[in-house]
PDB file of N, CA and C in Angstrom:
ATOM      1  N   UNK A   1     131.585  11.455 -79.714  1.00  0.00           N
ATOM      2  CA  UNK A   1     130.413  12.195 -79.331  1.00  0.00           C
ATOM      3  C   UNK A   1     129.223  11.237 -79.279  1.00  0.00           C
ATOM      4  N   UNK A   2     128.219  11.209 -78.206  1.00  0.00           N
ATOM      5  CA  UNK A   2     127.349  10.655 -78.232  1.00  0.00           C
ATOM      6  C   UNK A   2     126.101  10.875 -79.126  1.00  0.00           C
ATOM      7  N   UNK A   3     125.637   9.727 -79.401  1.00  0.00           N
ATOM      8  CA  UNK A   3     124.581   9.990 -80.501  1.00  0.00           C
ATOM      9  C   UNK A   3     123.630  11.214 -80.449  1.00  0.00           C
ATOM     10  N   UNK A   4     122.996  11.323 -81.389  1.00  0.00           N
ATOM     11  CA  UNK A   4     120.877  12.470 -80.669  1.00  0.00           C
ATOM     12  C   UNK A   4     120.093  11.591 -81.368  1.00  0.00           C
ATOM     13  N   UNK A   5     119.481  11.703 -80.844  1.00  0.00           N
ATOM     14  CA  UNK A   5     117.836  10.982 -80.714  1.00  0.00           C
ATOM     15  C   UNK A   5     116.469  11.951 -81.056  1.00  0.00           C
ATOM     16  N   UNK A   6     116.203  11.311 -82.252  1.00  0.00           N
ATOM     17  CA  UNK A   6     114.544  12.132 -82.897  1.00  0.00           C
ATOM     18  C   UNK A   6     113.516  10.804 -82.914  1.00  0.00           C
ATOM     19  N   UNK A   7     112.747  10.926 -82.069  1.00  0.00           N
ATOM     20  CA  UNK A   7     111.439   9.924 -82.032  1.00  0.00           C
ATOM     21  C   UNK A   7     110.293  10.357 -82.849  1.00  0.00           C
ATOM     22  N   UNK A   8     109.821   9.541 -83.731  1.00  0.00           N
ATOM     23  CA  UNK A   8     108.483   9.891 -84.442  1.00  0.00           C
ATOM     24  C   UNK A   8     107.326   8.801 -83.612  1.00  0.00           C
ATOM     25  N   UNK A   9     106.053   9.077 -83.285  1.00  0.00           N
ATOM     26  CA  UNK A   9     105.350   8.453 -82.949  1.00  0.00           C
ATOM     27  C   UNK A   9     103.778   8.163 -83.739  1.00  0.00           C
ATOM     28  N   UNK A  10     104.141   7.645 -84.645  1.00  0.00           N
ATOM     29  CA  UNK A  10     102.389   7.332 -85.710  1.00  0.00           C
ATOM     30  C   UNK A  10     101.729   6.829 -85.280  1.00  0.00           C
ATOM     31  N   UNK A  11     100.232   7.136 -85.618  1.00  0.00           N
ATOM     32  CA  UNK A  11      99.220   6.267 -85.386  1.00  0.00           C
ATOM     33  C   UNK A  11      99.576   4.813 -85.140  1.00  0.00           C
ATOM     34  N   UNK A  12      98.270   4.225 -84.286  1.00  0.00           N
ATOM     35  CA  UNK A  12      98.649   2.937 -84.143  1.00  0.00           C
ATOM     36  C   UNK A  12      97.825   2.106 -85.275  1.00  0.00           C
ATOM     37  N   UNK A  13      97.154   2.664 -86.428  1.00  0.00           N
ATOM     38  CA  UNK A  13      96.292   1.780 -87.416  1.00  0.00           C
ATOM     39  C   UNK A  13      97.079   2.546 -88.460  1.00  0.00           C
ATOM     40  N   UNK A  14      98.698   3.163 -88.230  1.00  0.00           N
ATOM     41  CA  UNK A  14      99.178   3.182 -89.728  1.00  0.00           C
ATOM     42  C   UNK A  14      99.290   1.926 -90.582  1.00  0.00           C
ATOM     43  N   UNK A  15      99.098   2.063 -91.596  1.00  0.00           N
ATOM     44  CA  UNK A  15      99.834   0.856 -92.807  1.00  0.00           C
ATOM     45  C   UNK A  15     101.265   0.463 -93.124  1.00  0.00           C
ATOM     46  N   UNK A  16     100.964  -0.898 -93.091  1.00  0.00           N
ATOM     47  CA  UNK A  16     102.285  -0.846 -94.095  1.00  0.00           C
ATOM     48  C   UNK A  16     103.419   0.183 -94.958  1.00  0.00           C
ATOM     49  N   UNK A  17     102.375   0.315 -96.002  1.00  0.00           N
ATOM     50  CA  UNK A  17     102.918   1.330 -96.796  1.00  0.00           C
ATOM     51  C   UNK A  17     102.988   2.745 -96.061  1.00  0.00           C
ATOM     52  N   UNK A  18     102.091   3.190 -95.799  1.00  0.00           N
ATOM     53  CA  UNK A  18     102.528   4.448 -94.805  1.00  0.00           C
ATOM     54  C   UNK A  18     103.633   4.512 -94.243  1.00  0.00           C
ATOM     55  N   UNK A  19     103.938   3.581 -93.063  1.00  0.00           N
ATOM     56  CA  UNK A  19     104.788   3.723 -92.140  1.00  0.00           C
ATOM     57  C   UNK A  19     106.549   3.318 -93.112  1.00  0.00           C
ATOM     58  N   UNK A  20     106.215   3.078 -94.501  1.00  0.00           N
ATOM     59  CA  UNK A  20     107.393   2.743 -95.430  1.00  0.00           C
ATOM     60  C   UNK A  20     107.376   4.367 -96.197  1.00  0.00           C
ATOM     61  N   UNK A  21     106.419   4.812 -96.319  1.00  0.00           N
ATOM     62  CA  UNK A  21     106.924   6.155 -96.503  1.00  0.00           C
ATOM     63  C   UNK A  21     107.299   7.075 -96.192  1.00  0.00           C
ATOM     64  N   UNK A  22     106.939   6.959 -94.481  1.00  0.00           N
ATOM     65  CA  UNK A  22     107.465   8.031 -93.383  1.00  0.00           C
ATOM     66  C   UNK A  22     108.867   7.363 -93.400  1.00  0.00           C
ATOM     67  N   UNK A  23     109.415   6.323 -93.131  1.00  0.00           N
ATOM     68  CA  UNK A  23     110.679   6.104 -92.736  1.00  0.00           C
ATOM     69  C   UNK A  23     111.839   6.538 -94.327  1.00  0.00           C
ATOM     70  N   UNK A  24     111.665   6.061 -95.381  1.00  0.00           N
ATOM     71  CA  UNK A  24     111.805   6.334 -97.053  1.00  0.00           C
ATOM     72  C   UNK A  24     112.104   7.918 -97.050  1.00  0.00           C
ATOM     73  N   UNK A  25     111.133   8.950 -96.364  1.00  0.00           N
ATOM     74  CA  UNK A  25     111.401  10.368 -96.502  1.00  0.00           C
ATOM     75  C   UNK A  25     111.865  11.052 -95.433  1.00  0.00           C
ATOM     76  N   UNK A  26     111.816   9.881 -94.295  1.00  0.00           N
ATOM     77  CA  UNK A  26     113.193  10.778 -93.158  1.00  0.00           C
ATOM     78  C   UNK A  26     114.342  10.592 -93.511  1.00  0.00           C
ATOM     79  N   UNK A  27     114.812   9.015 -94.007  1.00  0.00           N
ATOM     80  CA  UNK A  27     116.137   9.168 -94.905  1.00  0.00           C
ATOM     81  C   UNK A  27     116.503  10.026 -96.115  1.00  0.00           C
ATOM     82  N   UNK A  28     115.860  10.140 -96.276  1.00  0.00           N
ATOM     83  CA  UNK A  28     116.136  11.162 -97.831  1.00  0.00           C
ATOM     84  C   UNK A  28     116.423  12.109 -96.827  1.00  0.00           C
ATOM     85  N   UNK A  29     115.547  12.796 -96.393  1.00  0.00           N
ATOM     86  CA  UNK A  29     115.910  14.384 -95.439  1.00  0.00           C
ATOM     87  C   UNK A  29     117.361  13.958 -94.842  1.00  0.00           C
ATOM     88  N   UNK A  30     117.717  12.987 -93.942  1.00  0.00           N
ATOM     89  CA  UNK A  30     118.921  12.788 -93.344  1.00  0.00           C
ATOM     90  C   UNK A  30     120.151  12.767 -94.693  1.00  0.00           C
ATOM     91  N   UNK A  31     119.892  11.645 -95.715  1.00  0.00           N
ATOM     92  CA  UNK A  31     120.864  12.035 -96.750  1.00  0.00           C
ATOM     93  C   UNK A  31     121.047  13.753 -97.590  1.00  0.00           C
ATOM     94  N   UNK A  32     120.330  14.797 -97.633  1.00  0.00           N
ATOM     95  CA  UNK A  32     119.890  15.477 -98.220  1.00  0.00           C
ATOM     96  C   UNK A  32     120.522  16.841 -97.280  1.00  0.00           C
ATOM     97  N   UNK A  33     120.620  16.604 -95.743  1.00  0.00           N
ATOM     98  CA  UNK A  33     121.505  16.993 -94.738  1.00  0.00           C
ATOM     99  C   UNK A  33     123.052  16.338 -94.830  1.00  0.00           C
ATOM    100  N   UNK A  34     123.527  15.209 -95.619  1.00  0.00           N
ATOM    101  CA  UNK A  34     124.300  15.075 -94.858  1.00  0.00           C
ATOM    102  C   UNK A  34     124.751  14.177 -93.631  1.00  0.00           C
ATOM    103  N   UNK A  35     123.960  13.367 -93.317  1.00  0.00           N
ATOM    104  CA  UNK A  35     123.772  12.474 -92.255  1.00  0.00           C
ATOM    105  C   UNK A  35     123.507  11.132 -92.590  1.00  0.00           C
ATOM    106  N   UNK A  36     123.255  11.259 -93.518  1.00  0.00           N
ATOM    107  CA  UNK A  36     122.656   9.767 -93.636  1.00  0.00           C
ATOM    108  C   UNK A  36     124.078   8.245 -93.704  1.00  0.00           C
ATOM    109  N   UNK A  37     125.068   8.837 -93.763  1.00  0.00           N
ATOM    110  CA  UNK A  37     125.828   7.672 -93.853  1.00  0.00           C
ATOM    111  C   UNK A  37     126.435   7.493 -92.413  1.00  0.00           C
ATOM    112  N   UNK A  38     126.139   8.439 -91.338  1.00  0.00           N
ATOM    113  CA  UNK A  38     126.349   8.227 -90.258  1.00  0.00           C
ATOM    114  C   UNK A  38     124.871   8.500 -89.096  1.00  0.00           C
ATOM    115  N   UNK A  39     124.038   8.173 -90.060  1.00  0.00           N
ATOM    116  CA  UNK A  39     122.829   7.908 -88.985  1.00  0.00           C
ATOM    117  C   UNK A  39     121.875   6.419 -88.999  1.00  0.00           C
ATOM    118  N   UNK A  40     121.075   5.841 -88.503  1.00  0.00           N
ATOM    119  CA  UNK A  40     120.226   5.066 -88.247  1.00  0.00           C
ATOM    120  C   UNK A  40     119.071   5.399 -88.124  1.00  0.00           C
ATOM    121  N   UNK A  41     118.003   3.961 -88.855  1.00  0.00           N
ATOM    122  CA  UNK A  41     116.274   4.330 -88.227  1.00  0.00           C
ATOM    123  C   UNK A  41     116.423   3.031 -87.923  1.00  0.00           C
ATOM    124  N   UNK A  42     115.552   2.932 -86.645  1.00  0.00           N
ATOM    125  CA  UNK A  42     115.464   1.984 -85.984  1.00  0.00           C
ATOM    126  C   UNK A  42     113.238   1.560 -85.840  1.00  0.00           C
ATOM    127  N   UNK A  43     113.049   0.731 -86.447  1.00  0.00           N
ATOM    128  CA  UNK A  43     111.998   0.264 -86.858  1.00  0.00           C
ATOM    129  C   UNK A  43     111.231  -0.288 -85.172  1.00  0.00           C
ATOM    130  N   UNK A  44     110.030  -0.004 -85.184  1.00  0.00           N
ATOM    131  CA  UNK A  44     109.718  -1.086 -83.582  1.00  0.00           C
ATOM    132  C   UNK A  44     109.401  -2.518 -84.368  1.00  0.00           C
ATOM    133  N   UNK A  45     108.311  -2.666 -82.762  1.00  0.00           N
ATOM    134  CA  UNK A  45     108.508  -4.743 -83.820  1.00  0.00           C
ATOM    135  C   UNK A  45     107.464  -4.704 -84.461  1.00  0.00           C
ATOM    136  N   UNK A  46     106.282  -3.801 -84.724  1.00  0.00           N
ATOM    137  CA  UNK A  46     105.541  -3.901 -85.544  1.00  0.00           C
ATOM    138  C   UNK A  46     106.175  -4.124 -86.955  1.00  0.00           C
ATOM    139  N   UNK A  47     106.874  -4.099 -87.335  1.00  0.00           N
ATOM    140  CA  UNK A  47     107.396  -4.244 -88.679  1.00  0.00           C
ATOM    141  C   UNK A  47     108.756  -4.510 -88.898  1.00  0.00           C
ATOM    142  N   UNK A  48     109.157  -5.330 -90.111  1.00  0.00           N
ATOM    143  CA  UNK A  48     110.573  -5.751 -90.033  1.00  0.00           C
ATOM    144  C   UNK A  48     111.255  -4.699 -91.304  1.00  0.00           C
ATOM    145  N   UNK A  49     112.550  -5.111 -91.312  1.00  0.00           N
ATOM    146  CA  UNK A  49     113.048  -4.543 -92.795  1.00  0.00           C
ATOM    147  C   UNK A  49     112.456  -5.181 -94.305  1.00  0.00           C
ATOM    148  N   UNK A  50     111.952  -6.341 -94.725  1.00  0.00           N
ATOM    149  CA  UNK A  50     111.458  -7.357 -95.320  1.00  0.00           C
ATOM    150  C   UNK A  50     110.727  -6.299 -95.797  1.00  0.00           C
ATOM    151  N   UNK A  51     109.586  -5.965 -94.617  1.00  0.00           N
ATOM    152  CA  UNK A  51     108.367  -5.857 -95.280  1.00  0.00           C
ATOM    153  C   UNK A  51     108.281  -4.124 -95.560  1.00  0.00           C
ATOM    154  N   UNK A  52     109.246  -3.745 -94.620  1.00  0.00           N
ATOM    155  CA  UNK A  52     109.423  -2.282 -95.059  1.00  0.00           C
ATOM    156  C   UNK A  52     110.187  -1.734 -96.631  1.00  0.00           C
ATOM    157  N   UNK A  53     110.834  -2.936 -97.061  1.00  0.00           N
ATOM    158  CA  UNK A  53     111.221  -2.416 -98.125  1.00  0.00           C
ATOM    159  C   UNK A  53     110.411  -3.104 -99.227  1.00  0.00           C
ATOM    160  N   UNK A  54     109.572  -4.292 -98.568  1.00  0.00           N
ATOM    161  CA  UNK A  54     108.769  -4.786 -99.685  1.00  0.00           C
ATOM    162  C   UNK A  54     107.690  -3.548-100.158  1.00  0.00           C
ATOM    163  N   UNK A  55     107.171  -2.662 -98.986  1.00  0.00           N
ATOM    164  CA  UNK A  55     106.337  -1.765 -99.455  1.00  0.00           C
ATOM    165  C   UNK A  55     106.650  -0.623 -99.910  1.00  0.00           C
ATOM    166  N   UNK A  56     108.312  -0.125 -99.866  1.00  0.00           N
ATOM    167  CA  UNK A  56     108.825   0.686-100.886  1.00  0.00           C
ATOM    168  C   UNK A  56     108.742   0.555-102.047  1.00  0.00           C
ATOM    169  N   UNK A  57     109.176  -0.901-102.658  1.00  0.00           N
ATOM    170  CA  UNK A  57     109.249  -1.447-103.249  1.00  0.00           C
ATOM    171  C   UNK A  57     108.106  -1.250-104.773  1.00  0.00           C
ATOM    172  N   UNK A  58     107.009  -1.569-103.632  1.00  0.00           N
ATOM    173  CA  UNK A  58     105.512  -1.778-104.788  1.00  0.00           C
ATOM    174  C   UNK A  58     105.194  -0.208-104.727  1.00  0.00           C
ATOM    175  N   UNK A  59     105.407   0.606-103.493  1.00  0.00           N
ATOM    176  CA  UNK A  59     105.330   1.883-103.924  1.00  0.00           C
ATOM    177  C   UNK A  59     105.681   2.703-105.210  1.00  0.00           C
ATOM    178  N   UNK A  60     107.389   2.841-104.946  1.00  0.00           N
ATOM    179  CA  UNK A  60     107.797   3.370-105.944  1.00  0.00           C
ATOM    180  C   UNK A  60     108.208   2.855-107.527  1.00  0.00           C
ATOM    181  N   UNK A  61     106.869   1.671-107.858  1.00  0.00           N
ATOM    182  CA  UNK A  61     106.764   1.166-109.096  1.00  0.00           C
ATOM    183  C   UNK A  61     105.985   2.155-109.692  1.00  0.00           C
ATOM    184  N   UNK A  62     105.000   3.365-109.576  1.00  0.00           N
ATOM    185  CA  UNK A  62     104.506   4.165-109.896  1.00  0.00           C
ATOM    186  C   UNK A  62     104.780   5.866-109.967  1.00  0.00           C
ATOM    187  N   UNK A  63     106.531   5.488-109.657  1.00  0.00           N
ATOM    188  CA  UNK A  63     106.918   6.914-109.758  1.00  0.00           C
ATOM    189  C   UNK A  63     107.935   7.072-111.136  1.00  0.00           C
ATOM    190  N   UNK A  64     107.584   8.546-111.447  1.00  0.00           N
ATOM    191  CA  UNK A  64     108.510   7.938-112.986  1.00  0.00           C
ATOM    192  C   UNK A  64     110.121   8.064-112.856  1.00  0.00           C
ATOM    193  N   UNK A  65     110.194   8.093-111.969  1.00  0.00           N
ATOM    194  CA  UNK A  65     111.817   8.246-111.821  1.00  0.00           C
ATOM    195  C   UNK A  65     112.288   6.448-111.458  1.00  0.00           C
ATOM    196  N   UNK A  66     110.799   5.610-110.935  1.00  0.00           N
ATOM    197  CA  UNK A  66     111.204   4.201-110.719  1.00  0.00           C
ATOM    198  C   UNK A  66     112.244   3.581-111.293  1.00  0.00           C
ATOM    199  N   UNK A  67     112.388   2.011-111.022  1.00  0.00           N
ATOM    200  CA  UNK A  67     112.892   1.414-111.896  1.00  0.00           C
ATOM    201  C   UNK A  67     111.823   0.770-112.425  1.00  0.00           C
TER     202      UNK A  67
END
């Protein structure tokens, strides 16, 4: 079966961290469905994986469930 396709389109002066939390809580929703071990997010070139998980990263140092 061929894939489906959901496009999100954010601001163009999102942040870093922003745009690491929108992508962070569409996976959860996709795992949380069910999907997540057979779906993909596909990042544009504004940002790499590096820096997207670097800003998860420093994010969720302030949640108490962190590590």
């Amino acid at each position: 079966m061929p894939a489906r396709r959901l496009e999100v389109l954010l601001p163009d002066d999102v942040t870093t961290r922003e745009y690491a939390a929108v992508a962070c809580g569409i996976w959860a929703l996709l795992n949380a469905a069910g999907m997540g071990a057979d779906s993909s997010l596909r990042t544009d070139d504004g940002i790499d994986d590096a820096e997207l998980n670097a800003a998860f990263d420093e994010d969720v140092q302030g949640y108490p469930w962190g590590p």
